[in-house]
Structures are given as structure tokens and as C-alpha cells.
PDB file of N, CA and C in Angstrom:
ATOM      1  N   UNK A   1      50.671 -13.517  -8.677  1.00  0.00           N
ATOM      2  CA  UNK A   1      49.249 -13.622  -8.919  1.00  0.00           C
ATOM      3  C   UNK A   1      49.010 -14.393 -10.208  1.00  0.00           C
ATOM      4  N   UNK A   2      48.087 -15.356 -10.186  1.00  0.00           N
ATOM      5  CA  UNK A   2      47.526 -15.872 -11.211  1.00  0.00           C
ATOM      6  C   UNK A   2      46.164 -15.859 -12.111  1.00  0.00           C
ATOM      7  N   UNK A   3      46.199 -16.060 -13.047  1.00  0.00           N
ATOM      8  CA  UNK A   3      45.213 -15.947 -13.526  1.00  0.00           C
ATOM      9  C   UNK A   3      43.734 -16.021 -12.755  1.00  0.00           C
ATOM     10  N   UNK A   4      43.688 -17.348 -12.703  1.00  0.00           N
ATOM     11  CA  UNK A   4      42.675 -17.667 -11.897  1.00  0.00           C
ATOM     12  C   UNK A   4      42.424 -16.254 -10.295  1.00  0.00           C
ATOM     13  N   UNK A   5      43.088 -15.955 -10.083  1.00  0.00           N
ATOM     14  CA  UNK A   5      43.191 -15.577  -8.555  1.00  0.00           C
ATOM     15  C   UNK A   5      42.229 -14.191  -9.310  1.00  0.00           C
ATOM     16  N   UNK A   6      43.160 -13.638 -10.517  1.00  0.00           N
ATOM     17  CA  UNK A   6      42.667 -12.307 -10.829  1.00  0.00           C
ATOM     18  C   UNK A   6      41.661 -12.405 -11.365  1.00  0.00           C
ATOM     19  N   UNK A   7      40.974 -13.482 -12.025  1.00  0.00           N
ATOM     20  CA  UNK A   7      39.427 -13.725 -12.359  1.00  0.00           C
ATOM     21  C   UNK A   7      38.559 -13.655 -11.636  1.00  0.00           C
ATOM     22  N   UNK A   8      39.112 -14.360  -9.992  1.00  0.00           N
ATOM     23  CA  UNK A   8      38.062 -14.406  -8.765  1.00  0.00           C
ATOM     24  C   UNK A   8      37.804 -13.063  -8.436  1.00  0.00           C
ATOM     25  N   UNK A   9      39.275 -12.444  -8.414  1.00  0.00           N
ATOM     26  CA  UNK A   9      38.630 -10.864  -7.576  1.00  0.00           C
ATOM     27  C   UNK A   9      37.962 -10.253  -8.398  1.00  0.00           C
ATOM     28  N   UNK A  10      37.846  -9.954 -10.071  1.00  0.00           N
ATOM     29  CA  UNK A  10      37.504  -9.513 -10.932  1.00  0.00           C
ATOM     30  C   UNK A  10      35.891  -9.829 -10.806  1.00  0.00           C
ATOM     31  N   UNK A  11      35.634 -11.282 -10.532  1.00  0.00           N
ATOM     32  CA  UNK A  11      34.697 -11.677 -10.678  1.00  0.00           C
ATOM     33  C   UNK A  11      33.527 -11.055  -9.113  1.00  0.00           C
ATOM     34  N   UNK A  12      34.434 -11.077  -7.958  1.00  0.00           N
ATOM     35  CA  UNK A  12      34.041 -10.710  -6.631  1.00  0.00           C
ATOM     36  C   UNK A  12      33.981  -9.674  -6.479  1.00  0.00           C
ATOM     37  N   UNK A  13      34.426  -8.715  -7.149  1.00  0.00           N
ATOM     38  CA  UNK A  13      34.242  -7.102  -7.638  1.00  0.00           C
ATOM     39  C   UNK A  13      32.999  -6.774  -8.380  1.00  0.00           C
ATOM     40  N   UNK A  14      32.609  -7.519  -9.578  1.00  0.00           N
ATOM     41  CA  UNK A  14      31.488  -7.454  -9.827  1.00  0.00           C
ATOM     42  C   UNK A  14      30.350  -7.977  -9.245  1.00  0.00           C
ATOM     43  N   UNK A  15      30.475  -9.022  -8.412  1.00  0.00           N
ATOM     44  CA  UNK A  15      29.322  -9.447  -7.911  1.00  0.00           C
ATOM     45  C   UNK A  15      28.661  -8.389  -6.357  1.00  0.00           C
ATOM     46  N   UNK A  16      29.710  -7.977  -5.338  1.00  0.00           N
ATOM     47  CA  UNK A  16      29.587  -6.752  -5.228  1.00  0.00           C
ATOM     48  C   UNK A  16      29.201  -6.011  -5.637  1.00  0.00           C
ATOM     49  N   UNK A  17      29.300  -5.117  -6.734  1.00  0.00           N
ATOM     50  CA  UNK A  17      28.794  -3.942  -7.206  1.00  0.00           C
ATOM     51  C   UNK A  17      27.043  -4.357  -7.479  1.00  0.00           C
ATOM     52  N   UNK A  18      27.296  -5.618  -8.383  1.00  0.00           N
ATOM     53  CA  UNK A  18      26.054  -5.915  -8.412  1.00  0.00           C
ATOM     54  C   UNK A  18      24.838  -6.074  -7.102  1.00  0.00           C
ATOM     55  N   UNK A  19      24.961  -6.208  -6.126  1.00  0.00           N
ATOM     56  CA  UNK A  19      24.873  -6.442  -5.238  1.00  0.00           C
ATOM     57  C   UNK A  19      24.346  -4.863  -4.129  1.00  0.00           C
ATOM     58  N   UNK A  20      25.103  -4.148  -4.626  1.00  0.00           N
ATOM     59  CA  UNK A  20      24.653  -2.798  -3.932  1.00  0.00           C
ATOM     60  C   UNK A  20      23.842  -2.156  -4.887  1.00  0.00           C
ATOM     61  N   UNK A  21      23.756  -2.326  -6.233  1.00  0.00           N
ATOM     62  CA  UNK A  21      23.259  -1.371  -7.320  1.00  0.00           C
ATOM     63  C   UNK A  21      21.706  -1.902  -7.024  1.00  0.00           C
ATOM     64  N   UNK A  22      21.866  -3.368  -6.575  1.00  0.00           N
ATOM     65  CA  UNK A  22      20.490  -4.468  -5.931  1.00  0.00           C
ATOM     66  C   UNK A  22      19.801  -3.411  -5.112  1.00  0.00           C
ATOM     67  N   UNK A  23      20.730  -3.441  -4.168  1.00  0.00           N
ATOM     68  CA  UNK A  23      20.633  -2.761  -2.699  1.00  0.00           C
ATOM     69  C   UNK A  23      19.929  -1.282  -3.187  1.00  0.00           C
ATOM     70  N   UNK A  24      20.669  -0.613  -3.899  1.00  0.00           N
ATOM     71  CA  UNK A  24      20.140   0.886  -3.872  1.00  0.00           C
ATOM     72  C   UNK A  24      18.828   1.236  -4.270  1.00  0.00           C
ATOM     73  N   UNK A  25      18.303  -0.081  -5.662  1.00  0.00           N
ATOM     74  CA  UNK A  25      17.696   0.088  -6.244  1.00  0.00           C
ATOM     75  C   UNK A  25      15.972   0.019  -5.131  1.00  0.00           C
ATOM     76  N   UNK A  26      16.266  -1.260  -3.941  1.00  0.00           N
ATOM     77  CA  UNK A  26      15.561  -1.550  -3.368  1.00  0.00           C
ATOM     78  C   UNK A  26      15.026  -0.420  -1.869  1.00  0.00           C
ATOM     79  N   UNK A  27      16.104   0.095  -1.826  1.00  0.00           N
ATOM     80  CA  UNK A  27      16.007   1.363  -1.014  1.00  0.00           C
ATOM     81  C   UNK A  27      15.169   2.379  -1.529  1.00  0.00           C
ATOM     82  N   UNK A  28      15.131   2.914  -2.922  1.00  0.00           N
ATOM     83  CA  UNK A  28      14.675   3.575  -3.962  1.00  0.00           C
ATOM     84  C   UNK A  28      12.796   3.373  -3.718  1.00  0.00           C
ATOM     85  N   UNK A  29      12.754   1.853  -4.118  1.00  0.00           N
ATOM     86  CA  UNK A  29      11.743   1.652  -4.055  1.00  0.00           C
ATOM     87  C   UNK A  29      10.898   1.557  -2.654  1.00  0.00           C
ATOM     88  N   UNK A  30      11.191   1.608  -2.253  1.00  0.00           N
ATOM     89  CA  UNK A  30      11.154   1.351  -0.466  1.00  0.00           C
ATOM     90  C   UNK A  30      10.121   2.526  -0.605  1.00  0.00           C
ATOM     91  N   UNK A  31      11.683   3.302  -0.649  1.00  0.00           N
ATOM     92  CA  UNK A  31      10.856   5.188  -0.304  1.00  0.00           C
ATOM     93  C   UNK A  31      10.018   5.825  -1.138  1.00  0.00           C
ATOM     94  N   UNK A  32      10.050   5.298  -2.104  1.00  0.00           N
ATOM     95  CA  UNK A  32       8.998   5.348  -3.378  1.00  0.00           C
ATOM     96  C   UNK A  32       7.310   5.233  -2.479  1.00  0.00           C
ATOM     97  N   UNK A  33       7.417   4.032  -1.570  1.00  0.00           N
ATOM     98  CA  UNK A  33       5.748   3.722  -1.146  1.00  0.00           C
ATOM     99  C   UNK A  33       5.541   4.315   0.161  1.00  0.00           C
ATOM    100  N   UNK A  34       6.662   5.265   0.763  1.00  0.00           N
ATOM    101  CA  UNK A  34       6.095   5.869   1.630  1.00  0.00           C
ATOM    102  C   UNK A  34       5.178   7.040   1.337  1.00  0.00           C
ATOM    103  N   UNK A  35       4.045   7.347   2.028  1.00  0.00           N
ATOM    104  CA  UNK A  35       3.528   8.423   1.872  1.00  0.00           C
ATOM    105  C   UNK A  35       4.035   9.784   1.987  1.00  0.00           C
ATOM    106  N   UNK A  36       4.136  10.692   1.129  1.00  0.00           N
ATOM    107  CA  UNK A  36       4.701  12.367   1.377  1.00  0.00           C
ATOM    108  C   UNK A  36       5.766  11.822   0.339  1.00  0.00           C
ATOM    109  N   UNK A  37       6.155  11.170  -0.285  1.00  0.00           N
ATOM    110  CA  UNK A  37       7.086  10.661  -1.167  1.00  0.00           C
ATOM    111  C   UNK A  37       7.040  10.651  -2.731  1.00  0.00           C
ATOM    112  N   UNK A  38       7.592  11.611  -3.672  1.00  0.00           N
ATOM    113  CA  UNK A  38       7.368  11.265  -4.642  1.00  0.00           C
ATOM    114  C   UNK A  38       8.047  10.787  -5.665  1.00  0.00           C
ATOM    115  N   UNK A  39       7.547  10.236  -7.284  1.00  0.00           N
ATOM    116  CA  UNK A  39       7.792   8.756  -7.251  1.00  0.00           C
ATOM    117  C   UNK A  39       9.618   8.568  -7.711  1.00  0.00           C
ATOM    118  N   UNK A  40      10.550  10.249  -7.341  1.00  0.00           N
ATOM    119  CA  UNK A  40      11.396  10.054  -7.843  1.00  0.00           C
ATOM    120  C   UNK A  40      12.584   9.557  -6.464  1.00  0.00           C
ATOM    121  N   UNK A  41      11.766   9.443  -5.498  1.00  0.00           N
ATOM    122  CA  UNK A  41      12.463   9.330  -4.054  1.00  0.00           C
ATOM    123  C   UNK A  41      12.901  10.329  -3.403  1.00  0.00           C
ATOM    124  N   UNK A  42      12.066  11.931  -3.888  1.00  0.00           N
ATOM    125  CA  UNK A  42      11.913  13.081  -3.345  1.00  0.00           C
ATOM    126  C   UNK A  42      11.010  13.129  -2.032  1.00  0.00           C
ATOM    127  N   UNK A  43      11.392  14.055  -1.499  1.00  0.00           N
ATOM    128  CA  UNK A  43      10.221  13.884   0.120  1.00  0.00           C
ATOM    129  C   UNK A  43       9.503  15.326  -0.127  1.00  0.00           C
ATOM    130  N   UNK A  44       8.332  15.499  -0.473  1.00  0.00           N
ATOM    131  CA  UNK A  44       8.020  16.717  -1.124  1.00  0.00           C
ATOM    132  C   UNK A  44       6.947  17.532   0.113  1.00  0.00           C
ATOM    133  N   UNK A  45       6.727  16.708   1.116  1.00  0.00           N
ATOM    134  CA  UNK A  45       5.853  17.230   2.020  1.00  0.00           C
ATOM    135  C   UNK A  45       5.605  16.486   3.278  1.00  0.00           C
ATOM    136  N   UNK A  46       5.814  16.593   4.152  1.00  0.00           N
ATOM    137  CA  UNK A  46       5.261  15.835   5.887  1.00  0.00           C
ATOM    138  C   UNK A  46       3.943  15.710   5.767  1.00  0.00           C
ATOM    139  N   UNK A  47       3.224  14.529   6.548  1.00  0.00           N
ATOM    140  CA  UNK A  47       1.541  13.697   6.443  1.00  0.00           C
ATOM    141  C   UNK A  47       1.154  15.218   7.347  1.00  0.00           C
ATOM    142  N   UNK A  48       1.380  15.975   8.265  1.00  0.00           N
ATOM    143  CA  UNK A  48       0.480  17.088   8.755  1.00  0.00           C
ATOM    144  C   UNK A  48       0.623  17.953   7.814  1.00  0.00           C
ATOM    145  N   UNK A  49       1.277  18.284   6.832  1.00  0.00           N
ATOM    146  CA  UNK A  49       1.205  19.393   5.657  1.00  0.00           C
ATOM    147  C   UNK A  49       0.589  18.951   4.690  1.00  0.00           C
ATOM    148  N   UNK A  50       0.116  17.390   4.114  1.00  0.00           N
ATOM    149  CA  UNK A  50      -0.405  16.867   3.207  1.00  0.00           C
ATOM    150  C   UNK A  50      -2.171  16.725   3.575  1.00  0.00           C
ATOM    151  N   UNK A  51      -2.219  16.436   4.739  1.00  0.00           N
ATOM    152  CA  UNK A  51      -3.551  16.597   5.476  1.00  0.00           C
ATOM    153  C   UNK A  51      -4.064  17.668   5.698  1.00  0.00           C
ATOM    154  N   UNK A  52      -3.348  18.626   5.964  1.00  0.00           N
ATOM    155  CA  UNK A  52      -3.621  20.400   5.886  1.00  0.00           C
ATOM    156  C   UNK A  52      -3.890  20.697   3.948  1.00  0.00           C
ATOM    157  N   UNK A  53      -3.217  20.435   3.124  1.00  0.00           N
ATOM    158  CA  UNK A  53      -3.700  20.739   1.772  1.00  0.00           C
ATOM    159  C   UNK A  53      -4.662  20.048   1.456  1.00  0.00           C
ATOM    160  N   UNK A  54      -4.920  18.630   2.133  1.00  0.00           N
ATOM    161  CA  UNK A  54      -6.368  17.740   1.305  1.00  0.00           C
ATOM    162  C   UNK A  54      -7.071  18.713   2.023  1.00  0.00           C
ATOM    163  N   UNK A  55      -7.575  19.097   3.124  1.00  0.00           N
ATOM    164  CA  UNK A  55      -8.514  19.678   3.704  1.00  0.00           C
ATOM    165  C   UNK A  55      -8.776  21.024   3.263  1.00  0.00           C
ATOM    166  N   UNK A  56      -8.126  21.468   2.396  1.00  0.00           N
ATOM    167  CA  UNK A  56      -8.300  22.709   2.418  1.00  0.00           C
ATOM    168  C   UNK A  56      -9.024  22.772   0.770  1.00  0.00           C
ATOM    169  N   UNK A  57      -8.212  21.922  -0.077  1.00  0.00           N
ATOM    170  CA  UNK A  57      -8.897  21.456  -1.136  1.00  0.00           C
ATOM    171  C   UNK A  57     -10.111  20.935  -1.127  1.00  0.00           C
ATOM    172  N   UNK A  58     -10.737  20.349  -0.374  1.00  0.00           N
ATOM    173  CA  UNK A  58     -12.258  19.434   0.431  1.00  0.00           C
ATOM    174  C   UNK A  58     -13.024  20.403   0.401  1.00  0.00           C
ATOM    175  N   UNK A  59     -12.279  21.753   1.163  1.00  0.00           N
ATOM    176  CA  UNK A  59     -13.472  22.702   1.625  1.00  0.00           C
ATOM    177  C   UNK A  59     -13.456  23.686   0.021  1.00  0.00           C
ATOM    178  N   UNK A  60     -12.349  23.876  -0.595  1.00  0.00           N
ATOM    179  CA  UNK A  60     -12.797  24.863  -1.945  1.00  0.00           C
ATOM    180  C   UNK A  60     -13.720  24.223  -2.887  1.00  0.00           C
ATOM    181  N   UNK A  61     -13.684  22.840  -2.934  1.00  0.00           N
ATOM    182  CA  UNK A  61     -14.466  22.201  -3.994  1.00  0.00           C
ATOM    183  C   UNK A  61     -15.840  22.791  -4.054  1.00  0.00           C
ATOM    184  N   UNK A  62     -16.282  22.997  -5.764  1.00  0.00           N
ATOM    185  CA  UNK A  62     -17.611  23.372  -5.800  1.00  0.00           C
ATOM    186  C   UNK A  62     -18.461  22.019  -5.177  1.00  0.00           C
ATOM    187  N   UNK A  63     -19.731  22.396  -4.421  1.00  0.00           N
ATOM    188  CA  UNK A  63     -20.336  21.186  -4.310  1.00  0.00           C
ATOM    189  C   UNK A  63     -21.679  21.316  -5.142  1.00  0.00           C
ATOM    190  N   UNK A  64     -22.232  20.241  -5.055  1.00  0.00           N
ATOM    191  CA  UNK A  64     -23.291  19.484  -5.789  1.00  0.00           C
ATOM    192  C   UNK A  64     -23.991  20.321  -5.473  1.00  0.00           C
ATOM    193  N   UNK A  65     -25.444  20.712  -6.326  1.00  0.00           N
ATOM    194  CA  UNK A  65     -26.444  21.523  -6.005  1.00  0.00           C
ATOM    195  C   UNK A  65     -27.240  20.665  -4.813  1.00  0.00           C
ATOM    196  N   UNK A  66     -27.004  19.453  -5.794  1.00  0.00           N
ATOM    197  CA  UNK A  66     -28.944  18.499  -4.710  1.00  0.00           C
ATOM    198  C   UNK A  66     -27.851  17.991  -3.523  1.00  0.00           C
ATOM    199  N   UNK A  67     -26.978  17.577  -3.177  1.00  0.00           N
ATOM    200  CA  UNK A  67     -26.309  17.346  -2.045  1.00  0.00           C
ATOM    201  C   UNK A  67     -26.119  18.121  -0.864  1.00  0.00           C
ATOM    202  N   UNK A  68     -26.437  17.720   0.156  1.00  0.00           N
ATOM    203  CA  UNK A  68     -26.458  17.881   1.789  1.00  0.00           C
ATOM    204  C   UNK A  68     -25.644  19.458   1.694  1.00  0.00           C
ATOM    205  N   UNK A  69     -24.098  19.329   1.024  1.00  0.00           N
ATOM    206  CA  UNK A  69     -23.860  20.703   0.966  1.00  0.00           C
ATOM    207  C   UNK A  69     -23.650  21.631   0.219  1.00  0.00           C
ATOM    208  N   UNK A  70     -25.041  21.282  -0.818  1.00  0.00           N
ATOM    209  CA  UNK A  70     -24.839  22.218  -2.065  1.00  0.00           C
ATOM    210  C   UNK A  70     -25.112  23.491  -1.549  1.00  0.00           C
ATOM    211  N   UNK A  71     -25.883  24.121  -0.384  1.00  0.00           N
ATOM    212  CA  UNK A  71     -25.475  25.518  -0.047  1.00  0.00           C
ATOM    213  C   UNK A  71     -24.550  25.847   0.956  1.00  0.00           C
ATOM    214  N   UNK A  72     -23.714  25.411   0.653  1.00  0.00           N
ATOM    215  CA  UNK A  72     -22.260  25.807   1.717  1.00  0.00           C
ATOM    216  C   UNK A  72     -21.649  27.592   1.340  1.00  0.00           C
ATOM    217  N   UNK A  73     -21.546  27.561   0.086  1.00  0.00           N
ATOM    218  CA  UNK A  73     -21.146  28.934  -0.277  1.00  0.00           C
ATOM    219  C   UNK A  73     -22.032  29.912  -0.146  1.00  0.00           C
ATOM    220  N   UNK A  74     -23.263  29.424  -0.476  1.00  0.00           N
ATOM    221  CA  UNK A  74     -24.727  30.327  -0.306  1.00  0.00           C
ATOM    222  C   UNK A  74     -25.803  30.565   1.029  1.00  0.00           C
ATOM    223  N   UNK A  75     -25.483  31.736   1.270  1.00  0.00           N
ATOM    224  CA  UNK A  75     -25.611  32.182   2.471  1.00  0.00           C
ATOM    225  C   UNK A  75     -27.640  31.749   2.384  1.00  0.00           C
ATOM    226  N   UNK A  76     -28.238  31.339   3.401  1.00  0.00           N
ATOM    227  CA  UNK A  76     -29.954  31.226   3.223  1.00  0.00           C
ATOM    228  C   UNK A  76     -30.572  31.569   4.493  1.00  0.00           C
ATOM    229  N   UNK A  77     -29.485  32.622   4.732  1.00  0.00           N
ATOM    230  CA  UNK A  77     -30.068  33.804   6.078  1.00  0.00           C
ATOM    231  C   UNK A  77     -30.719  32.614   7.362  1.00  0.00           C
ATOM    232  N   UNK A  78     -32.211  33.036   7.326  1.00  0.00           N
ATOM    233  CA  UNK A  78     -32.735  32.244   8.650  1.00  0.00           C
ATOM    234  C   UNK A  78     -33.824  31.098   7.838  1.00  0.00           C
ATOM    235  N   UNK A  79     -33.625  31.047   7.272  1.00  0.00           N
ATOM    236  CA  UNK A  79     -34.588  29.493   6.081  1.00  0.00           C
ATOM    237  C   UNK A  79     -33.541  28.290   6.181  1.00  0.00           C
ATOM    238  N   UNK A  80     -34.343  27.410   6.423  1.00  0.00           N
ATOM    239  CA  UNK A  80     -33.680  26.290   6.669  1.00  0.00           C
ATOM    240  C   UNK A  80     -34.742  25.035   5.990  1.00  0.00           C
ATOM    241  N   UNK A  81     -34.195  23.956   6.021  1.00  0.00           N
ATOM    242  CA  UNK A  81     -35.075  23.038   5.335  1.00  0.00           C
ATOM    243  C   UNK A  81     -35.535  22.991   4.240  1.00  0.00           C
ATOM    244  N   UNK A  82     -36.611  23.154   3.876  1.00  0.00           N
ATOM    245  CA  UNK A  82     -37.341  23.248   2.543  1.00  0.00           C
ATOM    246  C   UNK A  82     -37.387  24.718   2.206  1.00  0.00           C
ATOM    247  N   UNK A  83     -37.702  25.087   3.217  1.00  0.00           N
ATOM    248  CA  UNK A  83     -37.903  26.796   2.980  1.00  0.00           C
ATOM    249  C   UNK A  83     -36.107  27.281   2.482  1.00  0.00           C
ATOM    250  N   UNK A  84     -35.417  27.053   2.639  1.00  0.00           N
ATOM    251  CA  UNK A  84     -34.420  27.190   1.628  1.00  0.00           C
ATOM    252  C   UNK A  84     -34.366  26.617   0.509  1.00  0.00           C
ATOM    253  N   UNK A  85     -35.318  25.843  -0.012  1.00  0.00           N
ATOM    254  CA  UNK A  85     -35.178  25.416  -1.649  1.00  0.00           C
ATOM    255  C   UNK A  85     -35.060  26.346  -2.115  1.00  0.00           C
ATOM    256  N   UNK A  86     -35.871  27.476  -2.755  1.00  0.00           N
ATOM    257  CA  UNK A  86     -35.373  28.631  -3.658  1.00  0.00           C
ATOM    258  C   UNK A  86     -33.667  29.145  -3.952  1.00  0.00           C
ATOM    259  N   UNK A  87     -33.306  29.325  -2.484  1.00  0.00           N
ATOM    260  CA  UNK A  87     -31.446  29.642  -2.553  1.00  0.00           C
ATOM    261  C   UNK A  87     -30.871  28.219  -3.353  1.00  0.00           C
ATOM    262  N   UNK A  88     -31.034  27.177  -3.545  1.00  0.00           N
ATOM    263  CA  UNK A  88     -30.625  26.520  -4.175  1.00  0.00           C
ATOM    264  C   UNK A  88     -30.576  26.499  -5.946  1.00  0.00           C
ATOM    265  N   UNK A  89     -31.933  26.928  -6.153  1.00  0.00           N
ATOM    266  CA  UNK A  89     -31.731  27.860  -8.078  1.00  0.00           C
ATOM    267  C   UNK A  89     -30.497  29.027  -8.279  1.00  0.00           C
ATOM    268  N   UNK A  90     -30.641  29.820  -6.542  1.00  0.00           N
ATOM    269  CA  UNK A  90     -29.827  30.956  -6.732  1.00  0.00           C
ATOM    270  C   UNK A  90     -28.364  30.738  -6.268  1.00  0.00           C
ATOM    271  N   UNK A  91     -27.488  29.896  -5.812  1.00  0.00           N
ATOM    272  CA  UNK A  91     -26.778  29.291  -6.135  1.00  0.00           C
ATOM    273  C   UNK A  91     -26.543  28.625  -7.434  1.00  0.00           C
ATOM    274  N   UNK A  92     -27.387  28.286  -7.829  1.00  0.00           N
ATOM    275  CA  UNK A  92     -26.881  27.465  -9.429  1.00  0.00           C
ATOM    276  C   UNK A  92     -26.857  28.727 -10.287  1.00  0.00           C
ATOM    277  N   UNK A  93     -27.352  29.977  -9.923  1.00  0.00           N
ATOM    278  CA  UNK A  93     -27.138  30.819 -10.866  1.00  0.00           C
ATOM    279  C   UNK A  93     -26.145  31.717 -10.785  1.00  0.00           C
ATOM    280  N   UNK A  94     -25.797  31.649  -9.807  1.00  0.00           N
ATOM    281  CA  UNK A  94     -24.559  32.370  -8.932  1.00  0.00           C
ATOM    282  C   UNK A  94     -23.362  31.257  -9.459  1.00  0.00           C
ATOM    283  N   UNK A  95     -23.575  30.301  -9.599  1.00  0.00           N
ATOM    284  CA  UNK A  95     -21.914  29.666  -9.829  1.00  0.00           C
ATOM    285  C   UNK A  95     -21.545  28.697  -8.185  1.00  0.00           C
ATOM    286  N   UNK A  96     -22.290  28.671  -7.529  1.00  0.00           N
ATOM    287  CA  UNK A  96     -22.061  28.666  -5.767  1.00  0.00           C
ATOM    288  C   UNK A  96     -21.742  26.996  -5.393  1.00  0.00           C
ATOM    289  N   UNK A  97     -22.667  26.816  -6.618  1.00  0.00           N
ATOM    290  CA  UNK A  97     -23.159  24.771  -6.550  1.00  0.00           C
ATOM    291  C   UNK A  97     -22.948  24.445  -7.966  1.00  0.00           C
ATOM    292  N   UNK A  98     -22.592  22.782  -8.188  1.00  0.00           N
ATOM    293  CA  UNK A  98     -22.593  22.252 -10.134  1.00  0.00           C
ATOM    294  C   UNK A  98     -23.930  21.920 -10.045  1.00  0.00           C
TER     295      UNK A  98
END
């Protein structure tokens, strides 16, 4: 063996390595942009278990007083429309609506 010969493989050894460390890094990132993925290339949850927690979070959120469902938490018996304005103070005093 000669010099030269042991430079090439030396050299073809590293370019290899380099080459997969390429590779791994790009795999990494890959799975990085799938969804349910987090950003360490952990799989921390399936899209029907991630869609089951947004939804469930959606529905705990306090809502808006003046918005469509600021009485969601606050019950306004058989009043509907305007005639439920009042339950809307009593929600804001209750904590029910922001």
C-alpha cells in the first residue's frame, strides 16, 4: 500500500461519513415538519389525539361577553334574543364570559 492509495481511502472514509451525518441531519429535519412532531424529532401525539385536545381546549376557553357565544357557560333558561341581555351582566359577574 501506498501513500497515495491510503490518502484515497482515508479521504473516501471521510467523505462517506460526511455524507450520512448529511443524510441524518436531513431525515431529522424532515420529521421535524411533520405534524404530531416535536421539534426534537419526538412523535409526541397522532393528528386524531391532537384534534381531540384542540377541541376540547376550543370548548374550555372563556368566551367573549359581546360574542355570539358569550353565554355558552350561562345557562338563560327560556329567554332568548334580547330578552337574554340581562344574563349577559350576570355572566360577567359570575366569571362565565371576559
Amino acid at each position: 500500500m501506498t501513500d497515495a492509495a491510503i490518502r484515497e481511502a482515508i479521504h473516501d472514509t471521510l467523505a462517506e461519513a460526511d455524507r450520512q451525518a448529511a443524510a441524518e441531519r436531513q431525515a431529522v429535519a424532515n420529521k421535524q415538519m411533520l405534524p404530531g412532531v416535536a421539534p426534537g424529532g419526538v412523535v409526541y401525539r397522532g393528528n386524531a389525539q391532537a384534534d381531540v385536545l384542540s377541541a376540547a381546549f376550543d370548548q374550555a376557553q372563556i368566551p367573549s361577553c359581546l360574542h355570539s357565544d358569550g353565554l355558552k357557560f350561562q345557562p338563560t333558561y327560556i329567554f332568548f334574543g334580547l330578552l337574554a341581555l340581562p344574563f349577559v351582566a350576570v355572566a360577567k359577574l359570575r366569571g362565565k364570559c371576559d
